[in-house]
Protein backbone atom coordinates (compact mmCIF):
# COMPACT_ATOMS: atom_id res chain seq x y z
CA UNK A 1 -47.12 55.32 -8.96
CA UNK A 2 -47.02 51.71 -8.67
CA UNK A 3 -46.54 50.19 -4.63
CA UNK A 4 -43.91 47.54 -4.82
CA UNK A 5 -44.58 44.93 -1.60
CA UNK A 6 -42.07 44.36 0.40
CA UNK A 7 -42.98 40.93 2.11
CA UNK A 8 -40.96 39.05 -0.95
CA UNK A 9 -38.05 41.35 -1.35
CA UNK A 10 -37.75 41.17 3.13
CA UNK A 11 -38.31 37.15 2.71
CA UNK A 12 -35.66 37.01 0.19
CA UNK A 13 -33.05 39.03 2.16
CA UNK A 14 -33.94 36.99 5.49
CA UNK A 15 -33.65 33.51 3.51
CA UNK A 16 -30.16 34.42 2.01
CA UNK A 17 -28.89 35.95 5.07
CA UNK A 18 -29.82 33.29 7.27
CA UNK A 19 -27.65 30.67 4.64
CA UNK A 20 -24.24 30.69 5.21
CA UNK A 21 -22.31 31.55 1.80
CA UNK A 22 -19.71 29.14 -0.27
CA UNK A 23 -16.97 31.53 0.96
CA UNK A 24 -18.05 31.25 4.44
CA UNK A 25 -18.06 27.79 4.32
CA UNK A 26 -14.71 27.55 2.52
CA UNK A 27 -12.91 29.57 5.14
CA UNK A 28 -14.70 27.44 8.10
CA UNK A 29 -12.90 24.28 6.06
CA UNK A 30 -9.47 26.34 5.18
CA UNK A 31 -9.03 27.10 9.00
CA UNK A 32 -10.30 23.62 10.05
CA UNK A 33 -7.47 22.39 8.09
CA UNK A 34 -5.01 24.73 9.35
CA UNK A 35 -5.61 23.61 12.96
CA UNK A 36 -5.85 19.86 12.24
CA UNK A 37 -2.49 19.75 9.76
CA UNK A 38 -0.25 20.83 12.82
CA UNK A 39 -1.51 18.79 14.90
CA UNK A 40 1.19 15.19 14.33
CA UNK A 41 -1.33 12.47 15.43
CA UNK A 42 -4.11 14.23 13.46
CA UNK A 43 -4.50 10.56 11.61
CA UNK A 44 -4.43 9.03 15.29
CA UNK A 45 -7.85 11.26 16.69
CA UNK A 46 -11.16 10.22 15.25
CA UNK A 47 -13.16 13.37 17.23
CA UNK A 48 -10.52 15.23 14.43
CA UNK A 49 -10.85 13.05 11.19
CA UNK A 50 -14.84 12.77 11.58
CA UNK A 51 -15.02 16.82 12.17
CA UNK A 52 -13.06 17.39 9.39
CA UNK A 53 -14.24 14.72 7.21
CA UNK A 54 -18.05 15.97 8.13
CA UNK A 55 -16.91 19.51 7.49
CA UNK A 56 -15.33 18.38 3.83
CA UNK A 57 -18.54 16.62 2.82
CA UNK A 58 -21.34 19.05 4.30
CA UNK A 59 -19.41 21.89 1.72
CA UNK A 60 -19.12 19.38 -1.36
CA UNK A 61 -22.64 18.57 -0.83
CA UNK A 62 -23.91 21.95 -0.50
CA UNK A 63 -21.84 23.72 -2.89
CA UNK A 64 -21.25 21.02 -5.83
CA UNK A 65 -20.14 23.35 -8.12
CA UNK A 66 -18.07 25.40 -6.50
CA UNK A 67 -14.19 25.55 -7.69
CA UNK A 68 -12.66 23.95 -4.58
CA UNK A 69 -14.97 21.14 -4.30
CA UNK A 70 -12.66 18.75 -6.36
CA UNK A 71 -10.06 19.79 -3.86
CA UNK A 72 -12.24 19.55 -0.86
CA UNK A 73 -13.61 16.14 -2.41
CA UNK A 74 -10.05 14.84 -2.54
CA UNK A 75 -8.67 15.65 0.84
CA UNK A 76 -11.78 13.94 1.99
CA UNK A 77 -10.84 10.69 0.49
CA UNK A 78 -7.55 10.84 1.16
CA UNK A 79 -8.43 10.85 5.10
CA UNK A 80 -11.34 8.37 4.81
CA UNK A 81 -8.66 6.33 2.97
CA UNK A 82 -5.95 7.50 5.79
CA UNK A 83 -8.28 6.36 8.67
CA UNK A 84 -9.61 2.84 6.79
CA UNK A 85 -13.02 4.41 5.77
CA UNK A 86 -12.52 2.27 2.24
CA UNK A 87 -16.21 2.86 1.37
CA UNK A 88 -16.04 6.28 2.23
CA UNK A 89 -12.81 6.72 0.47
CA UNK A 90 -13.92 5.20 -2.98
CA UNK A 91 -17.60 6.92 -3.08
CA UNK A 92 -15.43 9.97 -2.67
CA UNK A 93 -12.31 9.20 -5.09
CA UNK A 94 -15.05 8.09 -7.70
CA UNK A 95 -17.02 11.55 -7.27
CA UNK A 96 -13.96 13.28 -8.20
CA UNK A 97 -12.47 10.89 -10.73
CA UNK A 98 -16.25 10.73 -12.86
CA UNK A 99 -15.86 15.00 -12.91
CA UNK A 100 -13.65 14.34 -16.09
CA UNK A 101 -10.54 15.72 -16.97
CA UNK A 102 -11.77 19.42 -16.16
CA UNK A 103 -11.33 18.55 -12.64
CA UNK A 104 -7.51 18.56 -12.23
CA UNK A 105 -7.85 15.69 -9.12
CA UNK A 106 -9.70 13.58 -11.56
CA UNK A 107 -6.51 11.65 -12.69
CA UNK A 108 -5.43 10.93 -9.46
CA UNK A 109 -8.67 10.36 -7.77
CA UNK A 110 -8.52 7.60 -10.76
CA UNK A 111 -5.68 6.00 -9.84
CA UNK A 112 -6.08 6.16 -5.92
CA UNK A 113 -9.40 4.45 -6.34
CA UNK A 114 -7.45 1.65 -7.54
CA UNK A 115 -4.93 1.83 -5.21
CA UNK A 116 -7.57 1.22 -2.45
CA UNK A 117 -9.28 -1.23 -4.40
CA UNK A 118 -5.93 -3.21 -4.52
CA UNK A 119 -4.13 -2.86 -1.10
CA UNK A 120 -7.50 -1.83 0.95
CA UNK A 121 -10.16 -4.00 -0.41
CA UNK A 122 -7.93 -6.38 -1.64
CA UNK A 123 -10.47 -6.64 -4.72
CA UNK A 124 -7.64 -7.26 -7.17
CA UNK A 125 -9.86 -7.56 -10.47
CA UNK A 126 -12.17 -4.18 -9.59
CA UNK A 127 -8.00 -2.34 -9.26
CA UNK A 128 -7.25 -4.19 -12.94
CA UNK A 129 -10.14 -2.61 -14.09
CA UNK A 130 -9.64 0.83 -12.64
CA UNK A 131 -6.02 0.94 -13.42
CA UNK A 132 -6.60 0.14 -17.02
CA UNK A 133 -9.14 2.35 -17.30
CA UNK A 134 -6.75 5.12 -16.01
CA UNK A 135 -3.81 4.44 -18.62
CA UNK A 136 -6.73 4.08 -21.32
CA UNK A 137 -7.95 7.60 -20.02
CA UNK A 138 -4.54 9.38 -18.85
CA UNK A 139 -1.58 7.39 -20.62
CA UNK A 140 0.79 10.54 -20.11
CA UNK A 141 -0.05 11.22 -16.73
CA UNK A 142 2.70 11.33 -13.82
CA UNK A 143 1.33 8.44 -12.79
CA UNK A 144 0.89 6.03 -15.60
CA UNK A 145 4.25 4.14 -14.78
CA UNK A 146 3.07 3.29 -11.49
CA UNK A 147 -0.40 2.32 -13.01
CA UNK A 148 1.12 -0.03 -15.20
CA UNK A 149 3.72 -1.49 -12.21
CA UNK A 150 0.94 -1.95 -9.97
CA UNK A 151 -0.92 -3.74 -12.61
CA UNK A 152 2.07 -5.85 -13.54
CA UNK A 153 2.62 -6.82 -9.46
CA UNK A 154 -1.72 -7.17 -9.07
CA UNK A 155 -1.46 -10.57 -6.94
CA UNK A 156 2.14 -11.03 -6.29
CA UNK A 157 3.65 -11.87 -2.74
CA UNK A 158 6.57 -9.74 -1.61
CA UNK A 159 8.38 -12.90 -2.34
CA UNK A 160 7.75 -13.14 -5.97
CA UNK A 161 8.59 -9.89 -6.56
CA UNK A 162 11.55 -9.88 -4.49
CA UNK A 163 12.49 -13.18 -6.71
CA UNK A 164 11.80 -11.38 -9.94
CA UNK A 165 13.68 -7.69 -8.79
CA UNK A 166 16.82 -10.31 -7.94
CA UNK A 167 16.28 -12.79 -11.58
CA UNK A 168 15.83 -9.42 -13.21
CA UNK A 169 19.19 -7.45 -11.54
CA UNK A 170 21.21 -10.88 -12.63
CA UNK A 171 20.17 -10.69 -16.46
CA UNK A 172 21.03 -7.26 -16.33
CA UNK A 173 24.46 -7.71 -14.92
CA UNK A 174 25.01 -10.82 -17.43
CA UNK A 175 23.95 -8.87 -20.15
CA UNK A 176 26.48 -5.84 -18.91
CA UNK A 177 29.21 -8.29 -18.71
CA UNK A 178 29.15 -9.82 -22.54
């Protein structure tokens, strides 16, 4: 009869029990959110927004393929972009927007990342480019009209566009009338 050691089967069983699991993570981050979402001036408490921002990117970097890292991924940028973490917020949106269109935040992580780009970063060619690149990628998304209005208004004072809302209401009425 053949003696089977023990040492690497114990090793193993100490090294995977001392790891916490994907699921045990997940729920630490599920009831994290829980807490923090009734809480009104979550956005307004950085001890809160750093936890849970360190608690969304500790899982997404340990468990990259897991299926609610895209979702995970995206919260996280949406608070780093919440809380004016603009790097933060576009390494994160562009994590989730390169996963392709398997990831179902991909789309939006897309267009968000231009949204930042324009009205955080003010970096008005880098949102042409990402906005173009979403219609070119998701021209039937939910989104696409606004992608193509924000890169019709890229640049344009509140002024101008008030102008051009008020030139374009008075063709519309003159054309009505005839």
């Amino acid at each position: 009869m053949k003696k089977i050691s023990l040492i690497p089967l114990m090793f193993m069983v100490i090294l995977f029990s001392c790891k916490p699991s994907a699921d045990k993570a997940r729920v630490k981050v599920s009831e994290m959110e829980k807490q923090y979402s009734s809480d009104p001036q979550f956005y307004n408490n950085r001890v809160k927004t750093e936890e849970l921002l360190k608690a969304y990117t500790d899982f997404a970097g340990k468990y990259e393929d897991d299926t609610a890292t895209p979702h995970i991924l995206f919260n996280a940028a949406n608070i780093a972009m919440n809380t004016n973490k603009t790097e933060l917020a576009i390494d994160l949106f562009k994590k989730n927007s390169d996963q392709g269109k398997e990831n179902k935040y991909a789309a939006t992580s897309l267009f968000l990342l231009g949204f930042v780009y324009e009205n955080y970063k003010k970096d008005l060619g880098k949102a042409k480019e990402v906005y173009t690149e979403f219609l070119a990628k998701y021209p039937e998304h939910t989104l696409a009209a606004s992608a193509k209005s924000s890169l019709n208004n890229l640049g344009k004072s509140p002024e101008q566009l008030i102008m051009e809302f008020e030139a374009r209401n008075k063709a519309d009425s003159l054309a009505k009338k005839k």
